[in-house]
Protein backbone atom coordinates (compact mmCIF):
# COMPACT_ATOMS: atom_id res chain seq x y z
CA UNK A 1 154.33 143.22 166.24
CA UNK A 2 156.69 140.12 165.34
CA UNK A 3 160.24 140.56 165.12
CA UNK A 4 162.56 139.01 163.09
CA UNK A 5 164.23 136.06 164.28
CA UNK A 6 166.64 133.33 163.53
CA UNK A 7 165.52 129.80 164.32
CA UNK A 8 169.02 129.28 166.68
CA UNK A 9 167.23 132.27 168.88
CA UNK A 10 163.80 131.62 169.86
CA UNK A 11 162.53 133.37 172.78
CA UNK A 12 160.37 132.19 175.99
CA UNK A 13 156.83 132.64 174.62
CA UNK A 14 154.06 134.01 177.12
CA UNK A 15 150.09 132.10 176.43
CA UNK A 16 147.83 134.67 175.66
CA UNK A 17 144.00 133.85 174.90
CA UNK A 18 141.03 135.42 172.41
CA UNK A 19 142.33 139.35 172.19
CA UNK A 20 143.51 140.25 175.82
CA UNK A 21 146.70 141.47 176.36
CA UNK A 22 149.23 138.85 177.15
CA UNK A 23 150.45 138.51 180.71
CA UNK A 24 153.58 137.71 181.91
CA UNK A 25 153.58 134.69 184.07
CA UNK A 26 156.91 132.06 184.67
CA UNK A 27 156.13 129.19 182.02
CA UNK A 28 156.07 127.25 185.40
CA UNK A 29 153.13 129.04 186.84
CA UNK A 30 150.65 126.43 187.77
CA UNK A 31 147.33 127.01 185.48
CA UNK A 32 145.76 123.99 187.30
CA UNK A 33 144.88 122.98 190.46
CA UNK A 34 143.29 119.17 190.60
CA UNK A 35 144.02 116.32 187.82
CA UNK A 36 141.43 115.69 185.47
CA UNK A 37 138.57 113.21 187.12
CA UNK A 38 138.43 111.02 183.77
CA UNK A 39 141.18 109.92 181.52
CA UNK A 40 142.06 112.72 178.85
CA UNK A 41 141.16 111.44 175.13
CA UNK A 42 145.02 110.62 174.43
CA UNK A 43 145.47 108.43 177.67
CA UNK A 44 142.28 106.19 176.26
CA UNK A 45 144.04 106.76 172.34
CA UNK A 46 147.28 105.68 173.21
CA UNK A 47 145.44 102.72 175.36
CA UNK A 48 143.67 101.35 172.15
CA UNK A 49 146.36 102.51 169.59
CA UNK A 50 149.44 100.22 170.59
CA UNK A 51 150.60 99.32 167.00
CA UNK A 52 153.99 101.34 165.68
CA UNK A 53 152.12 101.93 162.21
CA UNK A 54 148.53 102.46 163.10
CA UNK A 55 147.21 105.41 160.90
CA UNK A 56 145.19 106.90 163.21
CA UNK A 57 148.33 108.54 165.06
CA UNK A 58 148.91 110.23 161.88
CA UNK A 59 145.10 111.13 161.60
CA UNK A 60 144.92 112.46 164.53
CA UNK A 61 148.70 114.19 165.13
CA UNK A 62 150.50 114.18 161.85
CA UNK A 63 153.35 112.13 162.85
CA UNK A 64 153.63 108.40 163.95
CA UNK A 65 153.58 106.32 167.30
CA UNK A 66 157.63 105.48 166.60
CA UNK A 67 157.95 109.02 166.02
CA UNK A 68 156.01 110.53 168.47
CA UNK A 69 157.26 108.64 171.27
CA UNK A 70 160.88 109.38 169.83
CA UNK A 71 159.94 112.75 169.88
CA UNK A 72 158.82 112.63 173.45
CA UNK A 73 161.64 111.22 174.64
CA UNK A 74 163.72 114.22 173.53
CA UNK A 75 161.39 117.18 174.74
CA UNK A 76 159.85 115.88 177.98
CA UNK A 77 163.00 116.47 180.52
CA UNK A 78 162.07 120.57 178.88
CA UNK A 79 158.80 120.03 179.13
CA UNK A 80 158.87 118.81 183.22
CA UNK A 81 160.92 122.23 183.50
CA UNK A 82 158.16 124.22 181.92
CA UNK A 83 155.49 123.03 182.76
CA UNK A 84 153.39 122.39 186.31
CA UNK A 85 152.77 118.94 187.58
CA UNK A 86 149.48 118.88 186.56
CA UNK A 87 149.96 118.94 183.05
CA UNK A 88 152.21 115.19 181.74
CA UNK A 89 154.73 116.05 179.12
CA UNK A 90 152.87 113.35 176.59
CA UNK A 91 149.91 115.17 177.53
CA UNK A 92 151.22 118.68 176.34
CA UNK A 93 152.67 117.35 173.36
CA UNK A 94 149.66 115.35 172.20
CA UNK A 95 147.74 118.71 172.68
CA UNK A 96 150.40 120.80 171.00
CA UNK A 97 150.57 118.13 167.50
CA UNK A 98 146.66 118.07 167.52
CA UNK A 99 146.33 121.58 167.83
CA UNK A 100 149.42 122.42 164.65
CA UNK A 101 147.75 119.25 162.93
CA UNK A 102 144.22 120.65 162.85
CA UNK A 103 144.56 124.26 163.33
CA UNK A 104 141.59 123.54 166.94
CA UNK A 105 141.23 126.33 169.26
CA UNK A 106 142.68 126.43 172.69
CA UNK A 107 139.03 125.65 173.66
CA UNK A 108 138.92 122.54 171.92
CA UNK A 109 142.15 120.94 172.58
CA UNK A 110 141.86 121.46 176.88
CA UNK A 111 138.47 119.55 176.24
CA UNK A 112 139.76 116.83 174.10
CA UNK A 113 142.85 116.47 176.05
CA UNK A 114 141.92 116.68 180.06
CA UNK A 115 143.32 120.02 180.66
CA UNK A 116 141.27 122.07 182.81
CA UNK A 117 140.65 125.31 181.26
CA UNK A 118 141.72 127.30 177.44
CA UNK A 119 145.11 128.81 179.39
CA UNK A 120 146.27 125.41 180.32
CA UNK A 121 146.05 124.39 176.83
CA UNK A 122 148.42 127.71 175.54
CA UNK A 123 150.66 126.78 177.75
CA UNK A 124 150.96 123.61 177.07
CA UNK A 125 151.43 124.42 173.05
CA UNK A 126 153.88 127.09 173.82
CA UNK A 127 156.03 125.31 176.42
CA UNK A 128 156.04 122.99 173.30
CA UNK A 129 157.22 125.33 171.06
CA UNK A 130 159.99 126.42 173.31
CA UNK A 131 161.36 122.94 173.41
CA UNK A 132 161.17 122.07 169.83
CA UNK A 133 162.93 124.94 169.19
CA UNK A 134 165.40 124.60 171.78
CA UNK A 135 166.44 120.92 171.70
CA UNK A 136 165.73 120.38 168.07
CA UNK A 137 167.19 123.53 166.39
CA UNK A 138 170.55 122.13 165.53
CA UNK A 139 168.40 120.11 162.54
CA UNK A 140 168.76 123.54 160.50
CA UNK A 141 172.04 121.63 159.12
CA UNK A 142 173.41 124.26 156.78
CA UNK A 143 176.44 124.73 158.74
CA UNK A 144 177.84 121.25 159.52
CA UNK A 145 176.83 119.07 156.20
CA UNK A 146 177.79 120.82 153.02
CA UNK A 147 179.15 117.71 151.94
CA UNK A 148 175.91 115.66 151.81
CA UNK A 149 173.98 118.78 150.57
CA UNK A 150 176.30 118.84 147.54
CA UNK A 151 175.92 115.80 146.97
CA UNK A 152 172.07 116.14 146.42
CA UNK A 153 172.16 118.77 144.09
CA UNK A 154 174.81 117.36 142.06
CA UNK A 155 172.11 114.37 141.48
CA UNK A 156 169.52 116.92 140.06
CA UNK A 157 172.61 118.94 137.51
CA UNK A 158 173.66 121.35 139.83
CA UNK A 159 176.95 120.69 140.60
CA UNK A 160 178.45 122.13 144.05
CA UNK A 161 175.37 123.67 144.60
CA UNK A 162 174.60 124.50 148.43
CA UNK A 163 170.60 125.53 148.69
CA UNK A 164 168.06 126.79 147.33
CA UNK A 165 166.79 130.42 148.98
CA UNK A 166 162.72 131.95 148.41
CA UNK A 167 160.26 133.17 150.19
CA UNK A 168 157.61 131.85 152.18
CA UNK A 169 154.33 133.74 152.71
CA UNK A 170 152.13 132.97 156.12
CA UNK A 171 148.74 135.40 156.42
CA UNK A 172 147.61 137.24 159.30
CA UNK A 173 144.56 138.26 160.05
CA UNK A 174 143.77 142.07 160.57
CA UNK A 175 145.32 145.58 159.13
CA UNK A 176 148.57 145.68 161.38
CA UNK A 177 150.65 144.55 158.10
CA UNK A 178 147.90 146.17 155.64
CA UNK A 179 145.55 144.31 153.27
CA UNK A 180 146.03 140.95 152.49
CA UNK A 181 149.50 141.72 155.22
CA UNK A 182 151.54 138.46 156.31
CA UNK A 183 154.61 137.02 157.98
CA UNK A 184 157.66 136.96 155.60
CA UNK A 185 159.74 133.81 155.70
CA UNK A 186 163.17 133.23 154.27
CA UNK A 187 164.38 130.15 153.99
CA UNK A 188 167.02 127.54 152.56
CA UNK A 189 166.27 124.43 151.22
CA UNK A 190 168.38 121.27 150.14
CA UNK A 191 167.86 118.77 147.23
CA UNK A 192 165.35 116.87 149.35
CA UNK A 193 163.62 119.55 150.81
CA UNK A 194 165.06 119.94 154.14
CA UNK A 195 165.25 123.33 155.28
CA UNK A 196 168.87 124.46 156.20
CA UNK A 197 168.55 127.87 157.01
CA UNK A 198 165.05 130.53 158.53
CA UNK A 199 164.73 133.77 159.05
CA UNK A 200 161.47 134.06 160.25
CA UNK A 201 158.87 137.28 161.59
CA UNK A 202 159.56 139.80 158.51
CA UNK A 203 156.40 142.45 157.44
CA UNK A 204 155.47 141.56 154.39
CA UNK A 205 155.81 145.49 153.95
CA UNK A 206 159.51 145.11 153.88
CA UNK A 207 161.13 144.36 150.29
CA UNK A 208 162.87 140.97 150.28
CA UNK A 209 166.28 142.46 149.56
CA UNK A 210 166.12 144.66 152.96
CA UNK A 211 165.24 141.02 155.07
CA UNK A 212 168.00 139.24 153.03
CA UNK A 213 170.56 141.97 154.06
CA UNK A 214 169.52 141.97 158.26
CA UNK A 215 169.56 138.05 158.09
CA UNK A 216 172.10 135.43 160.06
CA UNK A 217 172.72 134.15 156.71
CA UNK A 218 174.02 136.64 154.14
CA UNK A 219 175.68 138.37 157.10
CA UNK A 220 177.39 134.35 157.75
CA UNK A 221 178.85 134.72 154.43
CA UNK A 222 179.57 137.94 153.82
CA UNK A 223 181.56 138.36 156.68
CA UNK A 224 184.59 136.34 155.96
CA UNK A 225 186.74 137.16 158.83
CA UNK A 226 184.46 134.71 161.22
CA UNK A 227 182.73 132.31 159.13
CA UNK A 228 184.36 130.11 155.88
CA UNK A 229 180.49 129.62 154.79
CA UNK A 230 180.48 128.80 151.37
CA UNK A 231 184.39 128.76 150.72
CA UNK A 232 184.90 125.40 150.64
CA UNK A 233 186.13 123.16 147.46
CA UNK A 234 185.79 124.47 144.23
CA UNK A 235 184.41 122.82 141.29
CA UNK A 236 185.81 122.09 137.97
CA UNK A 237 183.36 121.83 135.14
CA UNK A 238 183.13 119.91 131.72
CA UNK A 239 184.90 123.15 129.92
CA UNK A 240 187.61 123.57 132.06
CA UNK A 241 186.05 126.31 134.22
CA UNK A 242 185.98 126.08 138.44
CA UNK A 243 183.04 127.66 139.84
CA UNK A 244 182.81 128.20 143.98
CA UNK A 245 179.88 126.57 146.37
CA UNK A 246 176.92 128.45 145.88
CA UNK A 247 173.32 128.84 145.95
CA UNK A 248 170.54 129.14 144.05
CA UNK A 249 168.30 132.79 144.70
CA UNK A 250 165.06 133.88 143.82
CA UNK A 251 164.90 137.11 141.34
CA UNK A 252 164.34 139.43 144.63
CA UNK A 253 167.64 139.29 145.56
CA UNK A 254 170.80 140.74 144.40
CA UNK A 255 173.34 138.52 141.93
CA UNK A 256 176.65 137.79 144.02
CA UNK A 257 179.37 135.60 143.29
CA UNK A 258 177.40 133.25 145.83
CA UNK A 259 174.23 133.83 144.96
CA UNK A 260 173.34 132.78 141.63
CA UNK A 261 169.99 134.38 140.43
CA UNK A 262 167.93 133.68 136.82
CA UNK A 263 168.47 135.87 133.99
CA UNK A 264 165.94 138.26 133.01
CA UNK A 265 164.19 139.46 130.23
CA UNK A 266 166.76 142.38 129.40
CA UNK A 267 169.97 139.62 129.44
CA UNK A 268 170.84 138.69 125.94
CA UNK A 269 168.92 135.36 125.47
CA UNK A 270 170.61 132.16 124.10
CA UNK A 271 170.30 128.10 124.52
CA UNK A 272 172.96 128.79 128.12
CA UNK A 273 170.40 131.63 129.72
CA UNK A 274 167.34 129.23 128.99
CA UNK A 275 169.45 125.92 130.30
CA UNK A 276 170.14 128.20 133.38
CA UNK A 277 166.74 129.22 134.02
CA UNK A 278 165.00 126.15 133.68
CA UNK A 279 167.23 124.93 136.33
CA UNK A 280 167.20 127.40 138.31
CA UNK A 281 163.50 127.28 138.27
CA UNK A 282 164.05 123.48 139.47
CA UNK A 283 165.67 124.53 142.06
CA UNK A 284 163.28 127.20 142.98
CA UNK A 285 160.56 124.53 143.52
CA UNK A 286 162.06 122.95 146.46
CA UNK A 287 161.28 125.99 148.57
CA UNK A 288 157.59 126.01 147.26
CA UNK A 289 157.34 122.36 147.69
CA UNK A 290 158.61 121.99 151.49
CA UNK A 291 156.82 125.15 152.54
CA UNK A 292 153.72 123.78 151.28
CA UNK A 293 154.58 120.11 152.68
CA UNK A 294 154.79 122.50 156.45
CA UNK A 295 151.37 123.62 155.59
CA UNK A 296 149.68 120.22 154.54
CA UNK A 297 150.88 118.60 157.73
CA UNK A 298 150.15 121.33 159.60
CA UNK A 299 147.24 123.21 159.10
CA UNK A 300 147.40 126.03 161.79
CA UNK A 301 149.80 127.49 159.35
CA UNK A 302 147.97 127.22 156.46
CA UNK A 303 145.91 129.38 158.23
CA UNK A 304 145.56 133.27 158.64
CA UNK A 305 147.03 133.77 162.47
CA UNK A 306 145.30 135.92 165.31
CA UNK A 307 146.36 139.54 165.30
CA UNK A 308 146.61 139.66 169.03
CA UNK A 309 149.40 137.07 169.40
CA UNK A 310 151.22 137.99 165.95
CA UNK A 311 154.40 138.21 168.38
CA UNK A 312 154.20 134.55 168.51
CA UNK A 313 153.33 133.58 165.22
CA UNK A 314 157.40 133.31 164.29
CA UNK A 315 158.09 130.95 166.55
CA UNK A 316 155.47 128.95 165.73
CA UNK A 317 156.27 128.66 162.22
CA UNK A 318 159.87 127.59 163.06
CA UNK A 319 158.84 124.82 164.74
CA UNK A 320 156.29 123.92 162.32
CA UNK A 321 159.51 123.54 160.38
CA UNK A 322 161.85 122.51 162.66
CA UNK A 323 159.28 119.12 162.93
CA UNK A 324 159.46 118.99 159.83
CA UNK A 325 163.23 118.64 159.45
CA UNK A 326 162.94 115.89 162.05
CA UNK A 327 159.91 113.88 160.58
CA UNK A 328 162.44 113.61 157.37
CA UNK A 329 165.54 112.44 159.02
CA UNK A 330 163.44 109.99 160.38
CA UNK A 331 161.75 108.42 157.87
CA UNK A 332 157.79 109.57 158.18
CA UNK A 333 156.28 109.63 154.64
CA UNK A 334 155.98 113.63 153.24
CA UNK A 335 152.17 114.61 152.76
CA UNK A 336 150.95 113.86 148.89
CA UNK A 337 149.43 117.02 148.80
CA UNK A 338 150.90 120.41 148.96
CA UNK A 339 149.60 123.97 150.02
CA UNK A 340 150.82 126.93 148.23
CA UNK A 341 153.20 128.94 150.41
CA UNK A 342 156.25 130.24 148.40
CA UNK A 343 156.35 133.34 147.04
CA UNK A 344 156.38 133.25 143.31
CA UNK A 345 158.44 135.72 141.76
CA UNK A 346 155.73 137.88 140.03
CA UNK A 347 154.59 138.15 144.03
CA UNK A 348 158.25 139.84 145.08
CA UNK A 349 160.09 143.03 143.94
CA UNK A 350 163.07 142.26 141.41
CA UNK A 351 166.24 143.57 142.56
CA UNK A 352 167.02 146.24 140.31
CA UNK A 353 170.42 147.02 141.26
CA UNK A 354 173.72 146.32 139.54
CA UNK A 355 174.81 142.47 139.72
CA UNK A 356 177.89 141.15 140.88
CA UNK A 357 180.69 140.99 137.63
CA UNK A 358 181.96 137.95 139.71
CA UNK A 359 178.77 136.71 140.45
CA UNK A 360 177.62 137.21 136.48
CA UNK A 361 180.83 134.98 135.12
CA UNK A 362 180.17 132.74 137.87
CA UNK A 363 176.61 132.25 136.71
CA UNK A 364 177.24 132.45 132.59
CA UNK A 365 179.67 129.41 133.73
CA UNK A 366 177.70 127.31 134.94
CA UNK A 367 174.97 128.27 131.98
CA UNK A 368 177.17 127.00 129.34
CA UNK A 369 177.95 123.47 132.04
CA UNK A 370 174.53 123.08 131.88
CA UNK A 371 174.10 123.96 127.93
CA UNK A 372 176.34 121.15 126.77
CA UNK A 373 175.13 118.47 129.64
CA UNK A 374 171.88 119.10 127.76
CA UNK A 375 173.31 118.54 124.52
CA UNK A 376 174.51 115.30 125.55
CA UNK A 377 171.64 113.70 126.58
């Protein structure tokens, strides 16, 4: 069963194959004894495809040659570490983009790419996984640029705004989670669709306000003795009013004085509450957007996962967006076409509890800012 897990803690995953039980060998383990006897199908692709911007990189791995090389150059002193001499770094990570790219069985992508047998290929994709998430974790940027995040939102009327926090669903095959079960995500999003903050591994069993409460975020904030998350600069509105950072959450989780959620059906309803919803909605869409921008690129997690290596299945999905995160910063075009993977509200519980009186005037602030900006236009 998966566990939940913050990105900045991923763990050594062990390859497992079809439904055996997974063993427990060193990532080092050799898995192969001789070299391939012919080139593998990347050592004859890279051969032909020498040009930065030829598309078939993309077609066949989701990212470009600039990029994939970059990428490369960053994983492969982990990758020489984890992996035996018989399987190349460029090798494994070819194998590990075509097989998140395509969604290909192990099967497939040791015959495509040279390696000798269905094991060799799990290892390579896992040793993979470990890397990304090791060397490329500190791209979850919540933390260290609050400035430029502000800045973003305060382009799209949502001024000192810090993220945007929903739901992503992933499916799993089998009954372990019940009918129709799946992987909960939680995640933060920026103005451009970065993500800044997962929480990844969580039963869709669980109600969203029980995950928001365990996870490295709320706790983050909430505990002000060792983090000043979300207490920087105030902001002073049109009206006169200051309102605090804060962020934008989905109707599943409770209203606090940082955590600004929509007004429902039983608040008193004027021009401010509809203003404030519509953006807030807005906002809302970045998390639906960049989780299904993870699953268009790659389509292993648009897919229902394996019940016999759900313990996996976490880590995979943080470096699904973890790649992400890097294919952004450096400049690889976002896929047109996006595949559904945020929880919509009517999906989630409401949280029915009391909301925060700071957290209320907070919000009916910031509903009035947004009120008159619309009046102006």
């Amino acid at each position: 069963m998966a566990t939940a897990g913050d990105s900045s803690n991923p763990i050594t995953p062990k390859p497992t194959t079809k439904k055996r039980k997974p063993r427990k060998p060193k990532l080092a383990a050799a898995t192969a004894q001789h070299l391939p006897s012919q080139p593998s199908l990347f050592h004859r692709f890279a051969s032909s495809a020498t040009l930065d911007f030829d598309q078939r990189w993309v077609q066949f791995f989701s990212v470009s040659r600039p990029n994939f090389y970059r990428l490369l150059s960053l994983l492969s002193p982990s990758l020489v570490i984890f992996l035996p001499s018989t399987i190349p770094p460029e090798t494994a990570l070819a194998s590990a983009l075509y097989r998140l790219a395509h969604g290909a069985c192990y099967k497939t992508v040791a015959r495509k790419f040279g390696l000798d047998s269905s094991e060799a290929s799990c290892l390579a994709f896992y040793s993979v996984c470990k890397a990304v998430n090791d060397k490329l974790g500190d791209l979850f940027e919540f933390r260290r640029d609050l400035e430029r995040i502000v800045v973003g939102f305060g382009w799209i009327s949502l001024p000192n705004c810090c993220g945007a926090l929903g739901f992503g669903r992933f499916g799993v095959d089998g009954e372990i989670f019940g009918r129709n079960g799946s992987i909960l995500v939680q995640a933060l999003v920026d103005s451009e669709g970065r993500f800044l903050d997962i929480s990844a591994g969580w039963p869709s069993s669980m109600e969203p306000v029980a995950i928001f409460r365990q996870t490295r975020l709320y706790l983050g904030v909430e505990d002000s003795r060792e983090s000043e998350l979300l207490k920087g600069p105030t902001y002073r509105l049109s009206d006169g009013c200051s309102i605090p950072q804060y962020v934008m959450g989905d109707s599943c989780f409770p209203l606090l004085p940082w955590l600004l959620t929509p007004y429902s059906e039983q608040d008193s309803f004027g021009s401010a509450e509809r203003e404030f919803n519509v953006a807030h909605s807005r906002a809302m869409e970045l998390v639906s957007t960049a989780f299904g921008r993870v699953k268009a690129r790659w389509q292993l997690l648009a897919r229902s996962w394996k019940e016999d290596s759900l313990e996996f299945f976490p880590f995979v999905i943080v470096m699904g967006c973890v790649l992400h995160n890097f294919l952004i910063k450096w400049g690889e075009p976002l896929p047109e076409e996006s595949v559904g993977g945020c929880l919509k509200e009517e999906d989630l519980l409401v949280f029915e509890g009391e909301g925060d009186e700071t957290g209320q005037t907070i919000r009916d602030a910031l509903a009035q800012h947004l009120s008159l900006a619309s009046m102006r236009k």
